[in-house]
Protein backbone atom coordinates (compact mmCIF):
# COMPACT_ATOMS: atom_id res chain seq x y z
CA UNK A 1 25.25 -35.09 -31.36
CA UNK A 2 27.45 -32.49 -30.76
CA UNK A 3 25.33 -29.80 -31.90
CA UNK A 4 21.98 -31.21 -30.02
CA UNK A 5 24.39 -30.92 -26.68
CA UNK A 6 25.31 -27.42 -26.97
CA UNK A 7 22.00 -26.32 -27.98
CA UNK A 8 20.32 -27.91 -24.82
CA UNK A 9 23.32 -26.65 -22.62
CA UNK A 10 22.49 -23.04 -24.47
CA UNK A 11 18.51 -23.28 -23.77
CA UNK A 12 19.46 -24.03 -20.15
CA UNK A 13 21.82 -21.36 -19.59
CA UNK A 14 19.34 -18.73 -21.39
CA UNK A 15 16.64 -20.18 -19.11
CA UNK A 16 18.52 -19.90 -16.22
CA UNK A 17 19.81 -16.13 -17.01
CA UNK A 18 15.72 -15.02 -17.62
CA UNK A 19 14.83 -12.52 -15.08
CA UNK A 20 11.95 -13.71 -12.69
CA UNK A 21 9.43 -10.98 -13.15
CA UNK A 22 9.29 -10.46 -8.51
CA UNK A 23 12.86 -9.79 -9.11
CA UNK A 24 14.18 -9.12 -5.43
CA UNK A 25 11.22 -10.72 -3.62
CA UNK A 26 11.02 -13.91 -2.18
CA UNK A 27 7.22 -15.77 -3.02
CA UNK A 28 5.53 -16.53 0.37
CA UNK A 29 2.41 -17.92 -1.47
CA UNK A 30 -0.26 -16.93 -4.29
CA UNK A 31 -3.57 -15.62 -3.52
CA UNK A 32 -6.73 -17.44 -4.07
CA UNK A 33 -8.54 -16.56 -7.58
CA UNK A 34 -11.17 -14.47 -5.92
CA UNK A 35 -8.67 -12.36 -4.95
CA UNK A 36 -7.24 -10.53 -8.11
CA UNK A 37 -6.58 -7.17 -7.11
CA UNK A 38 -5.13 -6.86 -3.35
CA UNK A 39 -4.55 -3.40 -2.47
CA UNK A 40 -3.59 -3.48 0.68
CA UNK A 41 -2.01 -5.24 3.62
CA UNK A 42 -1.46 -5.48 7.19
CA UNK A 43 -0.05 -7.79 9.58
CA UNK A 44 -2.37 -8.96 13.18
CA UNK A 45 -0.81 -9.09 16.45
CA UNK A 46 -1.37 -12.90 16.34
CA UNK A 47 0.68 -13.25 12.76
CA UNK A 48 -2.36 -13.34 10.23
CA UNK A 49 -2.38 -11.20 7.70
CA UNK A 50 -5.13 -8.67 6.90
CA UNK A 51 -5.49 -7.85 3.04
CA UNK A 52 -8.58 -5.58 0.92
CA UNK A 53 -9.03 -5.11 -2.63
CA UNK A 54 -9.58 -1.41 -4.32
CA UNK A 55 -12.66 -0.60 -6.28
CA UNK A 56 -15.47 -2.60 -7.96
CA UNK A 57 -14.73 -5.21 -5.46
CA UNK A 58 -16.86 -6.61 -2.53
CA UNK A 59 -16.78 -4.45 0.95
CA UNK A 60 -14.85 -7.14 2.81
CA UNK A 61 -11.59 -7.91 4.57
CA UNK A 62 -9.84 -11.38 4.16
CA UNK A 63 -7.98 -12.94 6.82
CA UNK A 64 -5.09 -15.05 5.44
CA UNK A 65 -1.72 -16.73 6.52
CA UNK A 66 1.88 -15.89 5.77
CA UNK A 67 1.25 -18.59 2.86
CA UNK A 68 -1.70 -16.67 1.74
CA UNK A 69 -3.74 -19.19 2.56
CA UNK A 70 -7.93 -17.88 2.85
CA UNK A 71 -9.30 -17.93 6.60
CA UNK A 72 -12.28 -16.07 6.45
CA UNK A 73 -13.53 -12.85 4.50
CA UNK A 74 -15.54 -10.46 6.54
CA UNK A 75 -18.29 -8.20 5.23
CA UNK A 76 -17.72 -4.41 6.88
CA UNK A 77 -21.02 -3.44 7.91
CA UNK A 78 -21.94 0.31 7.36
CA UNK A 79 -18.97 0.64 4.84
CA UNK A 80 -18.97 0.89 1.20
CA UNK A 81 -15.94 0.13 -0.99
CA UNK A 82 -15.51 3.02 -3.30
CA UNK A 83 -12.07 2.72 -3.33
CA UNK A 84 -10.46 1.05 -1.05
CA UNK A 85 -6.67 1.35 -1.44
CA UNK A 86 -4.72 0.52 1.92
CA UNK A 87 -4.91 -0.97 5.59
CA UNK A 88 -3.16 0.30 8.73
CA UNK A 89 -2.95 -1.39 12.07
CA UNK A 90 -2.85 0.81 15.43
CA UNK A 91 -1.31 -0.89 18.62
CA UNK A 92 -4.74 -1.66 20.26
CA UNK A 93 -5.25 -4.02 17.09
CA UNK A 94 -7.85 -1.54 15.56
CA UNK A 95 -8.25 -1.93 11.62
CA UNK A 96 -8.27 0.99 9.42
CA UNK A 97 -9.35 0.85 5.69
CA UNK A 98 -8.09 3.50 3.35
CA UNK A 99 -11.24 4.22 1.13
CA UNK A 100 -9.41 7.62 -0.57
CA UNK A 101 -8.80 6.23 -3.72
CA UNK A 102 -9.19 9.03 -5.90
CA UNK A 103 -7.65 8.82 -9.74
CA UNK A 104 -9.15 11.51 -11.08
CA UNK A 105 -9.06 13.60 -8.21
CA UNK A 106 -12.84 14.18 -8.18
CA UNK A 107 -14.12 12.93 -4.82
CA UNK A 108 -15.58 14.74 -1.68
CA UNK A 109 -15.77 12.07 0.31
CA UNK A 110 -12.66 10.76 1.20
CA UNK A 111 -13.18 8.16 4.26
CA UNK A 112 -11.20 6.19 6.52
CA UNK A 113 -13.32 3.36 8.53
CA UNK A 114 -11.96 2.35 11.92
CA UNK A 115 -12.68 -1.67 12.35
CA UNK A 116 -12.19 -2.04 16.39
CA UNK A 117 -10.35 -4.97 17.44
CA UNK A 118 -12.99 -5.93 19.24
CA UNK A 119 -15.01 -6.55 15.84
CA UNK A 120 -12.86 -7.62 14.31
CA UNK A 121 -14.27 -11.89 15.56
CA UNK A 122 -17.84 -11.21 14.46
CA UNK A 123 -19.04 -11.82 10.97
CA UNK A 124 -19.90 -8.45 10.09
CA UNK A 125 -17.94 -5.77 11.96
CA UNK A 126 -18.96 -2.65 12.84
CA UNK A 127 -16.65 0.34 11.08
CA UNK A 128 -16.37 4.05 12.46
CA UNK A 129 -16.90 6.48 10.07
CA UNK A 130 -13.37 9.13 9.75
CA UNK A 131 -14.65 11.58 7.39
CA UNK A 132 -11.55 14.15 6.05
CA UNK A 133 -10.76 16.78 3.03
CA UNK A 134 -7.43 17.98 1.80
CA UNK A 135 -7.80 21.77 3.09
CA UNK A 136 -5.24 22.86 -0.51
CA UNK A 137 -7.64 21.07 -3.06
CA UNK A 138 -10.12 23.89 -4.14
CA UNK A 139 -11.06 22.27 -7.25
CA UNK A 140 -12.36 18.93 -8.06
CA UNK A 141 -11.01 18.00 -10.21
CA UNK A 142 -7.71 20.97 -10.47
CA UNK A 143 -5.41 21.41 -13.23
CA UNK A 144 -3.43 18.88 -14.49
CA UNK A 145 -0.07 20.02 -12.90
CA UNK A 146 -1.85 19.71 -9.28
CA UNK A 147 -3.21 16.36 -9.61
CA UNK A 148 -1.85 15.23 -6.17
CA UNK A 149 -4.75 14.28 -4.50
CA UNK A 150 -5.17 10.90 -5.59
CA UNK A 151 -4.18 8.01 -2.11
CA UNK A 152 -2.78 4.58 -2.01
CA UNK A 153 -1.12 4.91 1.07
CA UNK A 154 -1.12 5.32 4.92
CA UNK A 155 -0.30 4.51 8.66
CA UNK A 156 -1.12 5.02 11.87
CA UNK A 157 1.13 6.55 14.65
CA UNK A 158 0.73 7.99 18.01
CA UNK A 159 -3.15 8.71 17.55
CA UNK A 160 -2.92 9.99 14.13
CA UNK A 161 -3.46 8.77 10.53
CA UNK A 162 -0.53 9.53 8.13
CA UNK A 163 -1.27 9.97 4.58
CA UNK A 164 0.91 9.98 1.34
CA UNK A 165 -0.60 10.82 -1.68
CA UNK A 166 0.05 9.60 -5.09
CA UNK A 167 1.29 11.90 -8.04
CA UNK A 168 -0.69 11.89 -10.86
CA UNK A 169 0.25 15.42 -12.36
CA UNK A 170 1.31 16.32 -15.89
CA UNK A 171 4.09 16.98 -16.37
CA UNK A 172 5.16 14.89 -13.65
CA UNK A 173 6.33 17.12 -10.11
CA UNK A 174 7.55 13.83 -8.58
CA UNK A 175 6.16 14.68 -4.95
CA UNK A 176 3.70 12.94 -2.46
CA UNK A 177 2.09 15.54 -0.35
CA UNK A 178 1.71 14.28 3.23
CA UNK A 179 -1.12 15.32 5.56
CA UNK A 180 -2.11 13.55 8.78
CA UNK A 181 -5.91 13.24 10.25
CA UNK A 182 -7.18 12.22 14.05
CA UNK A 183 -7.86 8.33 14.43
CA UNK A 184 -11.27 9.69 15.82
CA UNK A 185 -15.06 9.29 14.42
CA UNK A 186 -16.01 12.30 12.73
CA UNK A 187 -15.35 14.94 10.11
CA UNK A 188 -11.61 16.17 9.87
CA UNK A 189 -9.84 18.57 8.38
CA UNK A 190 -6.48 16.86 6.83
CA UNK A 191 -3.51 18.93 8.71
CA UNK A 192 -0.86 19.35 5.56
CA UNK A 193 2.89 18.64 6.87
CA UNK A 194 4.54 19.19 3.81
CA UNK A 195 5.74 17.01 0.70
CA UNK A 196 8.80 14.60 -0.33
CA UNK A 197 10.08 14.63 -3.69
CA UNK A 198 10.86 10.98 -4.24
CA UNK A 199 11.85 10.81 -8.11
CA UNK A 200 11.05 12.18 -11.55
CA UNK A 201 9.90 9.26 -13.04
CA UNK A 202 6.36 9.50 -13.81
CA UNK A 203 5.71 5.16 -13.93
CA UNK A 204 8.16 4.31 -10.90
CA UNK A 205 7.68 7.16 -8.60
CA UNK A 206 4.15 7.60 -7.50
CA UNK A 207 2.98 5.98 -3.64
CA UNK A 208 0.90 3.03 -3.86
CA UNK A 209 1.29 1.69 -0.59
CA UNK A 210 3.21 2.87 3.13
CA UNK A 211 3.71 1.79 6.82
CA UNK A 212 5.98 2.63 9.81
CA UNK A 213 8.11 0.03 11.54
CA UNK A 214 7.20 -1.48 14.49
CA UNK A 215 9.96 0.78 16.26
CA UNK A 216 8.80 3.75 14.52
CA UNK A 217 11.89 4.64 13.33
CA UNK A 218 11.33 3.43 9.32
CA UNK A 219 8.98 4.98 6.98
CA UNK A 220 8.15 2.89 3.83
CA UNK A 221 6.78 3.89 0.72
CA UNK A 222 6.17 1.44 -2.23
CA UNK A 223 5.51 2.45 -5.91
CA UNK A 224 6.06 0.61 -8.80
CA UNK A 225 9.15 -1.52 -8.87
CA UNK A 226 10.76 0.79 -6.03
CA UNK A 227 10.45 1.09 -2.30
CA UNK A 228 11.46 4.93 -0.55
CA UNK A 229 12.62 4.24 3.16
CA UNK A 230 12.25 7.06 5.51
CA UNK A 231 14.46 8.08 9.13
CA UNK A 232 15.32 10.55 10.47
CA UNK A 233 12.68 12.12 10.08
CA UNK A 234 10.44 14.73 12.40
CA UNK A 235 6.28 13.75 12.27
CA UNK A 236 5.18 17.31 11.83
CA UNK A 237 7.77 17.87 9.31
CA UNK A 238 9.47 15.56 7.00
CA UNK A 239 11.21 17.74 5.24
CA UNK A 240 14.76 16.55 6.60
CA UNK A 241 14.28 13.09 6.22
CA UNK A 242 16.70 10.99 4.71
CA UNK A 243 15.45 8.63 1.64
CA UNK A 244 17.24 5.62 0.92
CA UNK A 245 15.93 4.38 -2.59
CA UNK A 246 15.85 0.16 -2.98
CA UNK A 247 14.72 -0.86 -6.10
CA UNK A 248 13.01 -4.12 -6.17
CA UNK A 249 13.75 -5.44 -9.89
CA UNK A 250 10.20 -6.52 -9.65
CA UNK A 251 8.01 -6.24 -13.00
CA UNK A 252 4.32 -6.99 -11.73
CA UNK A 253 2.10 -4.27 -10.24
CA UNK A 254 3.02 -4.03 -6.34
CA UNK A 255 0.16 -1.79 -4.34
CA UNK A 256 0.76 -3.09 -0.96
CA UNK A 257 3.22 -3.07 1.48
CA UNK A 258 3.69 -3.40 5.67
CA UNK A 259 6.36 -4.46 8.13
CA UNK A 260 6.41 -8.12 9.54
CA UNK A 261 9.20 -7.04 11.74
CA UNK A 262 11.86 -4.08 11.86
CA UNK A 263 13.51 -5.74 9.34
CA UNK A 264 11.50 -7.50 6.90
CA UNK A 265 8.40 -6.01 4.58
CA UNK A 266 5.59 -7.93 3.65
CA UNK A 267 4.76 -6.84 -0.31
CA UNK A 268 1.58 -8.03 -2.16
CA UNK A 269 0.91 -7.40 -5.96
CA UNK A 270 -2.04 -7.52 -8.02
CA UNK A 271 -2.83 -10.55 -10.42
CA UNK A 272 -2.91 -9.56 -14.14
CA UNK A 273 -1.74 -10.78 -17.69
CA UNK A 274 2.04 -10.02 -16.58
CA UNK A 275 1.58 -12.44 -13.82
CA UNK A 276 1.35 -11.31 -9.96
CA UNK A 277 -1.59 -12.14 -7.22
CA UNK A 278 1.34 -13.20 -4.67
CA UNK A 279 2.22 -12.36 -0.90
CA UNK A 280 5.88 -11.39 -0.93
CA UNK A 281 8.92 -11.09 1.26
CA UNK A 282 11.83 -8.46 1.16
CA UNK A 283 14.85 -8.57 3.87
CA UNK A 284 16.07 -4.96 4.11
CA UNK A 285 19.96 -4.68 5.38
């Protein structure tokens, strides 16, 4: 009797001492089925929360609350989901959807559509059309140690568009190059402001997701299992910025990311065999 004790005292402990695989993040909600692969997230003036999914999936937005409970999906009208990979959020409430996804670093048309707020209630909003090119790519796709120019992440400041590219080179460099592009209709020449060297890991280190505080004084950068906050830092140059490295102890694939407050991210994975397809929480200090 002894024996059957310990052993169920031993199970519980060992239960208790497993890892959960969001490590760090506190569970808001899970997504519904339909949507398996969120890749990016933004937060409404009104509290709802704005999320997209990347390629192969339909050209929509979904409108959800903090429990990730479904609203409404939205079909973008005059947009096509190549890749779609993030969502930003200016302070008039107009939408912007990330369609630079770009693995193999083969695409010339790189796009950015601008959903104005004041689409944003109709069934089938209108999108603006932000055409751009990285002005340092001259081959498509380049070499394998200058694969830089795939994008999971973005925001939008002061009239501008900032973008953080994801590393894919070989061997691995360990930088996001950052470049920023008018929040205007139109084609657009990305303007290059540098690069961060974030770290040399090759499956941690790469940006899948970004967004500015509400005070604009905090840059973050999600990749996989970490999250790189940014101050101190000068919008035309970054190079002096200070990085503060969190990691998250999370195992399931994060892409998305976006302040609730000054204080507090928003984090979204993507549902797979590991687990995932939740809305997340993180308090930073």
């Amino acid at each position: 009797m002894k024996k059957i004790a310990f052993l169920f005292v031993l199970i519980i402990v060992q239960a208790c001492a497993q890892k959960a695989p969001y490590g760090k993040l506190e569970p808001l909600g899970k997504f519904p089925s339909k949507l398996k692969e969120v890749s990016g997230i933004e937060v409404s003036s009104s509290g709802t929360v704005w999320v997209i999914q990347d390629s192969g999936n339909e050209d929509e937005i979904y409108q959800l609350d903090r429990k990730a409970k479904l609203f409404q999906s939205l079909k973008i009208d005059h947009a096509k989901n190549q890749d779609w990979e993030d969502l930003a959020l200016d302070n008039n409430g107009n939408l912007y959807i990330g369609d630079f996804g770009n693995n193999a670093n083969e695409r010339k048309n790189l796009t950015i559509y601008k959903v104005p707020q004041s689409e944003l209630g109709k069934k089938k909003p209108n999108a603006k059309k932000i055409a751009f090119y990285y002005p340092d790519q001259k081959n498509f796709p380049p070499e394998k140690d200058s694969l830089y120019f795939d994008t999971e992440g973005f925001f939008h400041l002061d009239g501008h568009l900032y973008i953080f590219t994801k590393n894919r080179t070989r061997p691995y460099s360990g930088k996001t190059l950052i470049y920023r592009v008018p929040d205007t209709e139109g084609e657009h020449t990305a303007e290059p402001l540098g690069s961060l060297f974030l770290c040399g890991d090759q499956d941690r280190c790469s940006v899948t997701g970004a967004d500015i505080s509400l005070d604009g004084k905090t840059i973050a950068l999600l990749s996989y299992g970490l999250v790189f906050l940014l101050t101190d830092f000068e919008l035309s140059d970054f190079s002096k910025a200070s990085i503060q490295t969190i990691d998250l102890n999370c195992q399931t694939q994060i892409e998305s990311i976006c302040f609730l407050d000054n204080k507090t991210l928003l984090i979204a994975d993507e549902r797979n065999k590991n687990g995932g397809g939740n809305l997340y929480r993180f308090h930073l200090d």
